[in-house]
PDB file of N, CA and C in Angstrom:
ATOM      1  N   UNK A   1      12.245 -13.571  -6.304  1.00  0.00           N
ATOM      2  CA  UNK A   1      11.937 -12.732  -7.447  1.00  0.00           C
ATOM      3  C   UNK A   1      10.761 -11.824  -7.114  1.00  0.00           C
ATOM      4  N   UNK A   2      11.064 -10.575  -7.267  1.00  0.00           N
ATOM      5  CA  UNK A   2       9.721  -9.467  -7.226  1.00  0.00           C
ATOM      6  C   UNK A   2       8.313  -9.578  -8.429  1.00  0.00           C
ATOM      7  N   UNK A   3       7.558  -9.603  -7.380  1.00  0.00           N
ATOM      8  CA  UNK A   3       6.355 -10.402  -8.252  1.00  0.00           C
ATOM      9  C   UNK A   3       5.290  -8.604  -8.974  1.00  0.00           C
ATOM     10  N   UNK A   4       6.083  -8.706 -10.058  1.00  0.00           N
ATOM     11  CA  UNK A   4       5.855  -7.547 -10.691  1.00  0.00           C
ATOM     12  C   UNK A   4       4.192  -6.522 -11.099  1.00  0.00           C
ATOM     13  N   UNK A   5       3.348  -7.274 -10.778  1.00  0.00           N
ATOM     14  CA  UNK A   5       1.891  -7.554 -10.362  1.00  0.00           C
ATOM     15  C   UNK A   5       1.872  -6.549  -8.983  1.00  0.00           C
ATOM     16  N   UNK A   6       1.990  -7.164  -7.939  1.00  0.00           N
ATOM     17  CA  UNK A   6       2.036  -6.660  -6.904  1.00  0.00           C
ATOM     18  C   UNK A   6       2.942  -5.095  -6.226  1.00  0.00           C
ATOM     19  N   UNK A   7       4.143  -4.843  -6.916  1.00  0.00           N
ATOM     20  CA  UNK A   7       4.720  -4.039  -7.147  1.00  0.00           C
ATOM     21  C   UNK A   7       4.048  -2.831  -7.721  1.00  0.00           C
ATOM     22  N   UNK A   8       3.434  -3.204  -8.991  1.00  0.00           N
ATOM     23  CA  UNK A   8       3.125  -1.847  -9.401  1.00  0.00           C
ATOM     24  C   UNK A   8       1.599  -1.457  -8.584  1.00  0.00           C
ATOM     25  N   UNK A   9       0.413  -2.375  -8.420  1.00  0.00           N
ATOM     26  CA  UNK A   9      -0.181  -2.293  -7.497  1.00  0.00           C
ATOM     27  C   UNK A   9       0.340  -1.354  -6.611  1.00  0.00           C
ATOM     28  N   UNK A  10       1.776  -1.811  -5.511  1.00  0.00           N
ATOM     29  CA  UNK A  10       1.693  -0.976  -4.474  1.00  0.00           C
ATOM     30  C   UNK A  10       2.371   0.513  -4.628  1.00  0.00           C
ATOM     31  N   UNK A  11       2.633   0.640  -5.951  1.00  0.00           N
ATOM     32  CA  UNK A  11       3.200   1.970  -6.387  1.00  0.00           C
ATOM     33  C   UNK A  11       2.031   2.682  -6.949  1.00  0.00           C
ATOM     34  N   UNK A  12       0.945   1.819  -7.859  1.00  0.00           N
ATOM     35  CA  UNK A  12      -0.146   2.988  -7.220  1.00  0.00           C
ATOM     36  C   UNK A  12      -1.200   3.403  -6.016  1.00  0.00           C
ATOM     37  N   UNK A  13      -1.256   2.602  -5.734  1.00  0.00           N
ATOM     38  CA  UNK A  13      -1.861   2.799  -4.225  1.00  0.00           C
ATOM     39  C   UNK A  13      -0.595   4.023  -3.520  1.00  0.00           C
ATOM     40  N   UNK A  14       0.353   3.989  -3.408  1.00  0.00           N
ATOM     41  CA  UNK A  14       1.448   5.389  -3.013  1.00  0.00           C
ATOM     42  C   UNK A  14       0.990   6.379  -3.967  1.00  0.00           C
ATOM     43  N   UNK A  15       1.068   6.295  -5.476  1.00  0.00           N
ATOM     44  CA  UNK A  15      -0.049   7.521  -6.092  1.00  0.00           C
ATOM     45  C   UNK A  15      -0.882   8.202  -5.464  1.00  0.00           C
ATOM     46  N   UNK A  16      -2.273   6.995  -5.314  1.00  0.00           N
ATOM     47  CA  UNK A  16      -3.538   7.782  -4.572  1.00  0.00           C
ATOM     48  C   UNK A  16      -3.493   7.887  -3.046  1.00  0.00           C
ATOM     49  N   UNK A  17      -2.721   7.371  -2.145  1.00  0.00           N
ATOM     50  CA  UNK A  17      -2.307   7.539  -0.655  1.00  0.00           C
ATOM     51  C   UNK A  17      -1.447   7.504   0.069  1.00  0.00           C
ATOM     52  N   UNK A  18      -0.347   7.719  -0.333  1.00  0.00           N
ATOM     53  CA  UNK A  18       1.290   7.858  -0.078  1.00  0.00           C
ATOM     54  C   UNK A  18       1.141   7.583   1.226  1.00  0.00           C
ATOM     55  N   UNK A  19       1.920   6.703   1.971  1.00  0.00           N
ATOM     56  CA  UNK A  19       2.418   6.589   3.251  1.00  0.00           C
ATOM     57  C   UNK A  19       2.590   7.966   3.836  1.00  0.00           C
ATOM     58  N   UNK A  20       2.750   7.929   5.111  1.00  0.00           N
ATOM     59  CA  UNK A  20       2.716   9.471   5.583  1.00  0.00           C
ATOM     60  C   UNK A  20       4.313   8.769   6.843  1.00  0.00           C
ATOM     61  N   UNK A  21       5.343   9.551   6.407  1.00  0.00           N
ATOM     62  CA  UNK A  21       6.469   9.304   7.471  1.00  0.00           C
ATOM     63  C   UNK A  21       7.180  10.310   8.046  1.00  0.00           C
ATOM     64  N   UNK A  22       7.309  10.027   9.228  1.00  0.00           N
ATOM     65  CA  UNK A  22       7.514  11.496   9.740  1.00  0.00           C
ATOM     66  C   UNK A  22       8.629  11.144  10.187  1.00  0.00           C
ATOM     67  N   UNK A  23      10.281  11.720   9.625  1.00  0.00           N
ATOM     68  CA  UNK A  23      11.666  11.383  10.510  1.00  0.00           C
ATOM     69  C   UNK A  23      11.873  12.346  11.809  1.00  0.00           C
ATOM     70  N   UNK A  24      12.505  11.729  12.830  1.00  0.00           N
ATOM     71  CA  UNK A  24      12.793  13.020  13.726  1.00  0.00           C
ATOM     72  C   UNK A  24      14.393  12.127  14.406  1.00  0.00           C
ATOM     73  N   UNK A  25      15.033  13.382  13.938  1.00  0.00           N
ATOM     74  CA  UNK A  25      16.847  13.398  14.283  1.00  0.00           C
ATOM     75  C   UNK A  25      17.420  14.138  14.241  1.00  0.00           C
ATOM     76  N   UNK A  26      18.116  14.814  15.462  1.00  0.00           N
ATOM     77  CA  UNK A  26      18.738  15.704  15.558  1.00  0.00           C
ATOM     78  C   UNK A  26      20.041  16.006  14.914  1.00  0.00           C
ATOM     79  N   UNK A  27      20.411  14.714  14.450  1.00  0.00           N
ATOM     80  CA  UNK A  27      21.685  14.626  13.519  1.00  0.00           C
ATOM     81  C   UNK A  27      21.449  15.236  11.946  1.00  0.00           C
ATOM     82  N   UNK A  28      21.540  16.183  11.412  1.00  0.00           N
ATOM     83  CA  UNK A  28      21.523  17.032   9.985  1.00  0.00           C
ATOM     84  C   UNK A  28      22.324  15.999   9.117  1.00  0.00           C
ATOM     85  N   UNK A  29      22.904  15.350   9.085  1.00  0.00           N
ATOM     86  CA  UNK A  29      23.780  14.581   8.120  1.00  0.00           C
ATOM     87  C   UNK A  29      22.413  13.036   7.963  1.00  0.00           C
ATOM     88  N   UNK A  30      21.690  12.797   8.880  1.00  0.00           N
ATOM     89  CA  UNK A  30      21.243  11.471   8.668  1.00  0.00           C
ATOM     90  C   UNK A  30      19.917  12.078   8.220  1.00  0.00           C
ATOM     91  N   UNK A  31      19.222  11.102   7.417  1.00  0.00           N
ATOM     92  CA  UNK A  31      17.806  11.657   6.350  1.00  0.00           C
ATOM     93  C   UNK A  31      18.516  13.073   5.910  1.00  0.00           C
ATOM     94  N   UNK A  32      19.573  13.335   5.576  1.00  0.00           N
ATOM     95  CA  UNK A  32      19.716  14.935   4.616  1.00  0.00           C
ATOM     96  C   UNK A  32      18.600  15.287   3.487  1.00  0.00           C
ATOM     97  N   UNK A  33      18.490  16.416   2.729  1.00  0.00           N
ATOM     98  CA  UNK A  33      17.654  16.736   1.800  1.00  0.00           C
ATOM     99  C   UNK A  33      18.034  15.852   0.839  1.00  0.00           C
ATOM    100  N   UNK A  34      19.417  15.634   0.793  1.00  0.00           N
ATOM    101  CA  UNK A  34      19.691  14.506  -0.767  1.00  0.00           C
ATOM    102  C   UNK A  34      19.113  13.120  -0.512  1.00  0.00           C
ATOM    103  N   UNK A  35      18.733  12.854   0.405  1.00  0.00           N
ATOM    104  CA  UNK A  35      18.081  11.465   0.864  1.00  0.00           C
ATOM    105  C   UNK A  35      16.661  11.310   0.856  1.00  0.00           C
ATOM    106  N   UNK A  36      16.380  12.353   1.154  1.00  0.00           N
ATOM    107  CA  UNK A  36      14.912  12.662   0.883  1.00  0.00           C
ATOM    108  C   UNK A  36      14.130  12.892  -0.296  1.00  0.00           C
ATOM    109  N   UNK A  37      15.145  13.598  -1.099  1.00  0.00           N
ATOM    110  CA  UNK A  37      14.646  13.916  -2.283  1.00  0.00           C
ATOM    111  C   UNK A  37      14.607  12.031  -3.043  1.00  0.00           C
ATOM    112  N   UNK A  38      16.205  11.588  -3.114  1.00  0.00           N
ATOM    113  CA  UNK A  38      16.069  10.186  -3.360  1.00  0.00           C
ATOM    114  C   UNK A  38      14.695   9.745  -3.039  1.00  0.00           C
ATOM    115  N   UNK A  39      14.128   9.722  -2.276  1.00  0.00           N
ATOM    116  CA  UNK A  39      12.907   9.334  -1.762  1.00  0.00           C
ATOM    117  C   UNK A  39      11.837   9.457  -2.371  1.00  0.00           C
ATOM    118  N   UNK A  40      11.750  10.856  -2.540  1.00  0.00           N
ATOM    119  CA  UNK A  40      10.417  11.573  -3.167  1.00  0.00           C
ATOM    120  C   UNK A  40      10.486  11.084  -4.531  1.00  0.00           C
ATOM    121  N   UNK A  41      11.728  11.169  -5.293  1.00  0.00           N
ATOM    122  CA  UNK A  41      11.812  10.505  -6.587  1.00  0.00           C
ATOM    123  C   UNK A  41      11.001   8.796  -7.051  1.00  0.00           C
ATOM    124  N   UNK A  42      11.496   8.382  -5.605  1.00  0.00           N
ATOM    125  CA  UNK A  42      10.638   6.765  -6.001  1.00  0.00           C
ATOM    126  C   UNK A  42       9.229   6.573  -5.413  1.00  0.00           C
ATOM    127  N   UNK A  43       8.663   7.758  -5.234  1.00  0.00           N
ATOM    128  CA  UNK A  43       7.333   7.390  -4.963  1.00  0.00           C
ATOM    129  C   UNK A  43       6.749   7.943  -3.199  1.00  0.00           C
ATOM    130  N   UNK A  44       7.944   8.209  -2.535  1.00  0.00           N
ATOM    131  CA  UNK A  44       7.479   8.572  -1.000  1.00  0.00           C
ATOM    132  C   UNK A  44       7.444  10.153  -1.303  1.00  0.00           C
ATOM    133  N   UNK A  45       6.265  10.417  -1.068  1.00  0.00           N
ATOM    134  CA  UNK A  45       6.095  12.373  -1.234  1.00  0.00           C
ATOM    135  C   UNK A  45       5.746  12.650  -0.166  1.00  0.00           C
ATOM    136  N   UNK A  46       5.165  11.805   1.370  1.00  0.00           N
ATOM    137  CA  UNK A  46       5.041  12.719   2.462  1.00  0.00           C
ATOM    138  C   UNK A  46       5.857  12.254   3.357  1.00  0.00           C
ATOM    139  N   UNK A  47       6.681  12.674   3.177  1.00  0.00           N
ATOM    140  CA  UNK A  47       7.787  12.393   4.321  1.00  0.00           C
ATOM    141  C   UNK A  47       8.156  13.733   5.583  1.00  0.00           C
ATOM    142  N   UNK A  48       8.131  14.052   6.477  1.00  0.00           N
ATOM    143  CA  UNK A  48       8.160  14.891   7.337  1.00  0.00           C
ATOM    144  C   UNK A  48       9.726  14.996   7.904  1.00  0.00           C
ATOM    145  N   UNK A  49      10.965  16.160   7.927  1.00  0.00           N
ATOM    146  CA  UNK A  49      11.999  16.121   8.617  1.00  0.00           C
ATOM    147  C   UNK A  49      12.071  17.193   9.783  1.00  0.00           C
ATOM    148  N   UNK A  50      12.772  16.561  11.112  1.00  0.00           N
ATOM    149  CA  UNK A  50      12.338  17.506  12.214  1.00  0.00           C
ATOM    150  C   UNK A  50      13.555  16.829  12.903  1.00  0.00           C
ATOM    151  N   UNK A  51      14.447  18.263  13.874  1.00  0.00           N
ATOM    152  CA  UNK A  51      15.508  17.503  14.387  1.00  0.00           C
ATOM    153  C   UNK A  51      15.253  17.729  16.023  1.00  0.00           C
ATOM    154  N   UNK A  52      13.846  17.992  16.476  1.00  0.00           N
ATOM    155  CA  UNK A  52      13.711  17.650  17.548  1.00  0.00           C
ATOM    156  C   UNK A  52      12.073  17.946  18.057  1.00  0.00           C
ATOM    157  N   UNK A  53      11.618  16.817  18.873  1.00  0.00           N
ATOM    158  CA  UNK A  53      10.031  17.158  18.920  1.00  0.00           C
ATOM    159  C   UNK A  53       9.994  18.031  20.505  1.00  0.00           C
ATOM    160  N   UNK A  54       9.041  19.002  20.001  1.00  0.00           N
ATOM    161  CA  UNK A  54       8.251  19.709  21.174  1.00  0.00           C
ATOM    162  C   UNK A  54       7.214  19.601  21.589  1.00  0.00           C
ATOM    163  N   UNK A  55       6.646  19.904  22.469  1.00  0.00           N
ATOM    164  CA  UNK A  55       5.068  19.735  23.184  1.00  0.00           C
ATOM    165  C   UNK A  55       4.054  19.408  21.684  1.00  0.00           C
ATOM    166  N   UNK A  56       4.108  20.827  20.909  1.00  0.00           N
ATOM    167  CA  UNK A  56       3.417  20.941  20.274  1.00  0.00           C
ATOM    168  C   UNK A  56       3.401  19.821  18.785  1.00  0.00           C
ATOM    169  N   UNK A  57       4.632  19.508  18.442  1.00  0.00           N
ATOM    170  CA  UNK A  57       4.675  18.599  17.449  1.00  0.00           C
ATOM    171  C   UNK A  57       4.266  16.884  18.010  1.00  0.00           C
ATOM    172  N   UNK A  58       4.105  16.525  19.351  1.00  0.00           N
ATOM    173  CA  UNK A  58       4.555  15.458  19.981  1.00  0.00           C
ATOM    174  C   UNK A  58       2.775  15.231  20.015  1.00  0.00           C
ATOM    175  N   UNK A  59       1.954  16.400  20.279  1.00  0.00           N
ATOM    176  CA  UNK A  59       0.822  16.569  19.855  1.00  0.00           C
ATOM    177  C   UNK A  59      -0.130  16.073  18.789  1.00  0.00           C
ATOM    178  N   UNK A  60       0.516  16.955  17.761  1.00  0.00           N
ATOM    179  CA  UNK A  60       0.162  16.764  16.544  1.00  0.00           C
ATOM    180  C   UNK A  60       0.599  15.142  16.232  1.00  0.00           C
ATOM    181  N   UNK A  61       1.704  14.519  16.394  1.00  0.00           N
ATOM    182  CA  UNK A  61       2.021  13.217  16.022  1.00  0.00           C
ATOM    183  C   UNK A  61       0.590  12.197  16.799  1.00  0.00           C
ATOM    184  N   UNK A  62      -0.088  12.532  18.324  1.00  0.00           N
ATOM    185  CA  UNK A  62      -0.917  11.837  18.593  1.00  0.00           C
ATOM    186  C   UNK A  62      -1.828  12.457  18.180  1.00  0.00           C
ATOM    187  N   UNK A  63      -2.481  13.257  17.475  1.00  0.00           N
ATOM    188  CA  UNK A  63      -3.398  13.627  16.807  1.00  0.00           C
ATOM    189  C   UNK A  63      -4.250  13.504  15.484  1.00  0.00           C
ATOM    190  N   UNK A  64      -2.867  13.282  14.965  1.00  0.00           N
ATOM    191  CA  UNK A  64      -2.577  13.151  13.382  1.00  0.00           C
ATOM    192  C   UNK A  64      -1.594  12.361  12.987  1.00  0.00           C
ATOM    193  N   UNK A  65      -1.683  10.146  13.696  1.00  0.00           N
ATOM    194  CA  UNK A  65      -0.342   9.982  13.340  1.00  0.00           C
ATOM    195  C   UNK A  65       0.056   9.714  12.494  1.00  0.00           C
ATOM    196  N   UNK A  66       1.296   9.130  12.116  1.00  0.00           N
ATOM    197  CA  UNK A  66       1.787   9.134  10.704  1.00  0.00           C
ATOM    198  C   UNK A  66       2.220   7.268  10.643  1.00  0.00           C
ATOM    199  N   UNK A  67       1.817   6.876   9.442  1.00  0.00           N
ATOM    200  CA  UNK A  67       2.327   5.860   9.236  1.00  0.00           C
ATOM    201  C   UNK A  67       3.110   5.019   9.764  1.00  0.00           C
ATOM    202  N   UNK A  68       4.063   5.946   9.263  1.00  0.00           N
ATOM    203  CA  UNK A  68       6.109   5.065   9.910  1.00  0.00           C
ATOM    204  C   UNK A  68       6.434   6.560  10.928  1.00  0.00           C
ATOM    205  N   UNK A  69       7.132   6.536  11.836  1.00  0.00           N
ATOM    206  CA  UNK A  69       8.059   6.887  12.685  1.00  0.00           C
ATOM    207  C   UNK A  69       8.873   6.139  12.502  1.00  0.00           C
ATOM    208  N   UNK A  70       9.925   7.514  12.316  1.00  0.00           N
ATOM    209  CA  UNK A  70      11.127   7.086  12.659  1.00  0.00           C
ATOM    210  C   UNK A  70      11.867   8.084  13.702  1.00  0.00           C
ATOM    211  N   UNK A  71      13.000   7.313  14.660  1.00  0.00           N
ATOM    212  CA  UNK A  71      12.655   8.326  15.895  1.00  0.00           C
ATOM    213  C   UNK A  71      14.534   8.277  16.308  1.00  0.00           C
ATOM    214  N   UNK A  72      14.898   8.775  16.928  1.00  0.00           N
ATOM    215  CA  UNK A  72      16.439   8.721  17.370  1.00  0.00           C
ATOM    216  C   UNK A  72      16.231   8.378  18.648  1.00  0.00           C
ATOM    217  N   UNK A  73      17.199   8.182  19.144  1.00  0.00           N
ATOM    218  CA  UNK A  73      17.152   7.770  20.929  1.00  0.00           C
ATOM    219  C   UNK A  73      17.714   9.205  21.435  1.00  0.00           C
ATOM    220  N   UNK A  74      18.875   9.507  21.469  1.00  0.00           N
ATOM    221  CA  UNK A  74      19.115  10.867  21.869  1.00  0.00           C
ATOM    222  C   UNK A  74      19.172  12.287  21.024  1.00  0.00           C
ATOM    223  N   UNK A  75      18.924  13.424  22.048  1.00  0.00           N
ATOM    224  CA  UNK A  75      19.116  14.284  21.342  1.00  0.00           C
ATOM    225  C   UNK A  75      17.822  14.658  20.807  1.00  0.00           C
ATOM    226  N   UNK A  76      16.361  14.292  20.598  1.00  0.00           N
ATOM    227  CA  UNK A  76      15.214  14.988  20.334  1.00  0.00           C
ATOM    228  C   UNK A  76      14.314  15.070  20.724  1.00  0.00           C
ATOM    229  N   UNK A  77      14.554  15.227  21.795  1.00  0.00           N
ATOM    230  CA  UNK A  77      13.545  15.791  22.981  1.00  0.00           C
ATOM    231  C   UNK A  77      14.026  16.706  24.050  1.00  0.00           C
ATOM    232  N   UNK A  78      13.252  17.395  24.454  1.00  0.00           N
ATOM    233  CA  UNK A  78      13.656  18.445  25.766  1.00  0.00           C
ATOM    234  C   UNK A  78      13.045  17.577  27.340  1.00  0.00           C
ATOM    235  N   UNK A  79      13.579  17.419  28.046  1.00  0.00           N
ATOM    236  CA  UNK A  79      13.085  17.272  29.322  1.00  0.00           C
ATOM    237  C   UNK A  79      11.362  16.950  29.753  1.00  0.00           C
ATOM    238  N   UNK A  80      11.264  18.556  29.673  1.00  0.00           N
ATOM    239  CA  UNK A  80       9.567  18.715  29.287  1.00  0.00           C
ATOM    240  C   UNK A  80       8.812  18.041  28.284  1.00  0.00           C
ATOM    241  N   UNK A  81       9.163  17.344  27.909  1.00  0.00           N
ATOM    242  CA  UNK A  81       8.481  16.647  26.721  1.00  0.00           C
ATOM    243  C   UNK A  81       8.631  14.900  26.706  1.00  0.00           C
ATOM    244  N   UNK A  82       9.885  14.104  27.413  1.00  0.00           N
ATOM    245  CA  UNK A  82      10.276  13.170  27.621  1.00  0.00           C
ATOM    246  C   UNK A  82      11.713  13.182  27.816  1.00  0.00           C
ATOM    247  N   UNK A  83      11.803  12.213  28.497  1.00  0.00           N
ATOM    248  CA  UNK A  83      13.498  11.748  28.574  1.00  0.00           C
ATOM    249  C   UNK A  83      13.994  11.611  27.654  1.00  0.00           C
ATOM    250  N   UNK A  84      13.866  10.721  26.540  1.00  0.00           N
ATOM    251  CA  UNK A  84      14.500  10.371  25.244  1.00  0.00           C
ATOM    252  C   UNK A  84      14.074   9.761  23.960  1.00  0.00           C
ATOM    253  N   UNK A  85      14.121   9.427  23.277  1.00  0.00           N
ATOM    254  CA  UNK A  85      13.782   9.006  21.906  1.00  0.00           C
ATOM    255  C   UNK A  85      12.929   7.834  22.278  1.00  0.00           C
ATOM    256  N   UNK A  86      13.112   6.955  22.995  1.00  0.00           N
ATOM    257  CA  UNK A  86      12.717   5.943  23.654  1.00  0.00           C
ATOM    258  C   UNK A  86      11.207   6.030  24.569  1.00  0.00           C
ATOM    259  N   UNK A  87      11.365   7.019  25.502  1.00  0.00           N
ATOM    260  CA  UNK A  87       9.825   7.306  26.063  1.00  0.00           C
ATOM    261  C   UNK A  87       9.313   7.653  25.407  1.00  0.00           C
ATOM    262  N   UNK A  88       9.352   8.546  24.492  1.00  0.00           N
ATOM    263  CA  UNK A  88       8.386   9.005  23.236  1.00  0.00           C
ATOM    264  C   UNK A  88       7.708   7.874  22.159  1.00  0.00           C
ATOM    265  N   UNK A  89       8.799   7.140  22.120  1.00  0.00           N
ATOM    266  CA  UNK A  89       7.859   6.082  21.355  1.00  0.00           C
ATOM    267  C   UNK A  89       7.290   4.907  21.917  1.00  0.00           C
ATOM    268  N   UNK A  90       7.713   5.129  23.740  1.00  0.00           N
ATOM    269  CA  UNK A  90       6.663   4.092  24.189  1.00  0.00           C
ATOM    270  C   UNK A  90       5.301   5.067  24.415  1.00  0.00           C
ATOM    271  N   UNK A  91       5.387   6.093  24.376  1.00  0.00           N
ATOM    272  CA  UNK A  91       4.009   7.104  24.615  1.00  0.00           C
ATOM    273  C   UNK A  91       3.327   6.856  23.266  1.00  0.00           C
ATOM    274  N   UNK A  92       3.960   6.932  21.992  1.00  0.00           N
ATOM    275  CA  UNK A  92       3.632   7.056  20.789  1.00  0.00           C
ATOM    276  C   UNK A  92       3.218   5.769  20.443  1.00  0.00           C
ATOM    277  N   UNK A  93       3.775   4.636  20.729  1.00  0.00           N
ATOM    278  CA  UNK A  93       2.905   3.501  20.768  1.00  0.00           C
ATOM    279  C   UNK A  93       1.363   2.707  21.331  1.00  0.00           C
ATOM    280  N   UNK A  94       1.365   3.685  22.628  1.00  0.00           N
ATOM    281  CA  UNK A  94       0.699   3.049  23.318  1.00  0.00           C
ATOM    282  C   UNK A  94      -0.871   4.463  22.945  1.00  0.00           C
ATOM    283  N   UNK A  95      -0.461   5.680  22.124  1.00  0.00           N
ATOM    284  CA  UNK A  95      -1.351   6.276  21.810  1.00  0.00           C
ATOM    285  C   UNK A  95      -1.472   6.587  20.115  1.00  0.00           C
ATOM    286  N   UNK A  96      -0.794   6.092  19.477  1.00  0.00           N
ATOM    287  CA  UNK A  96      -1.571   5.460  18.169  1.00  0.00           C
ATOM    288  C   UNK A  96      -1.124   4.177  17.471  1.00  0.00           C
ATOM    289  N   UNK A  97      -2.039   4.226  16.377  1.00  0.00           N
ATOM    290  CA  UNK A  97      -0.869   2.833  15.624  1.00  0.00           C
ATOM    291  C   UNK A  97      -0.228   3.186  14.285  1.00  0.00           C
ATOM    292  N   UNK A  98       0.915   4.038  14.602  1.00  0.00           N
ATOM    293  CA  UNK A  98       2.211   3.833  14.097  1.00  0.00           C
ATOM    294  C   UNK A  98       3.234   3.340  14.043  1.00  0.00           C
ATOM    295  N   UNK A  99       3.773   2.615  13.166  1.00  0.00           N
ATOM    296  CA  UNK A  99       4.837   1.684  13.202  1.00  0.00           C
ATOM    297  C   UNK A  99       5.848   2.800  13.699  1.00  0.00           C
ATOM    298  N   UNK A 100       6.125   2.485  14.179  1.00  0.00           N
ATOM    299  CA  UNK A 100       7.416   3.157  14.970  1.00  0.00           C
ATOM    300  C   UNK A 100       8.863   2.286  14.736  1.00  0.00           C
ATOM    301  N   UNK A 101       9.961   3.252  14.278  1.00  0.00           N
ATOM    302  CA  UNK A 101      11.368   2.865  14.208  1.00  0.00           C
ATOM    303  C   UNK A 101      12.603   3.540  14.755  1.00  0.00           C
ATOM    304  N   UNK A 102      13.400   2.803  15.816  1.00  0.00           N
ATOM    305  CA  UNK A 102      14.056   3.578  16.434  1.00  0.00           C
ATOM    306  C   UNK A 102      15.699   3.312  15.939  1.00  0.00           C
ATOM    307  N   UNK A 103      16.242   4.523  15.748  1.00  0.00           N
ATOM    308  CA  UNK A 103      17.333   4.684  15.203  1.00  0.00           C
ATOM    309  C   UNK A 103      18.860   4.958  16.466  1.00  0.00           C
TER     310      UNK A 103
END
């Protein structure tokens, strides 16, 4: 049973500091805007969508990281930047602490 105490607690604490999640997938059908919005409706307002990271965003993620990652294995990355969904989040692990999730 959801201990209704704690619940709303963690729905305001998302009020005053919303998780910060950043999706990255090159697939347009998976996290769509209708999924997101679902999202934003229950309380997640910073959610980030990107269907492939570059130098410069791969940057910013160790700069400024985000909460949750969520990451694809193929398909969002260029060469120059990593092999695959996979090196990126062993780079991204080992240079901040974001929960990282690989799809």
């Amino acid at each position: 049973m959801k201990n209704k105490l704690i619940s709303k607690l963690g729905k305001l604490f998302m009020q005053v500091q919303g998780l910060k999640i950043c999706i990255v997938d090159d697939e347009e059908s998976y996290f769509n805007q209708n999924m997101l919005d679902i999202a934003g409706n229950t309380g997640f307002k910073n959610i980030e969508r990107y269907n492939q990271i570059d130098s410069a965003l791969l940057s910013d993620l160790q700069t400024k990281p985000r909460d949750i990652l969520i990451l694809d294995v193929k398909g969002i990355t260029t060469a120059e930047v990593a092999k695959d969904g996979l090196a990126v989040a062993s780079l991204l692990h080992r240079t901040t602490n974001s929960y990282i999730v690989i799809t």
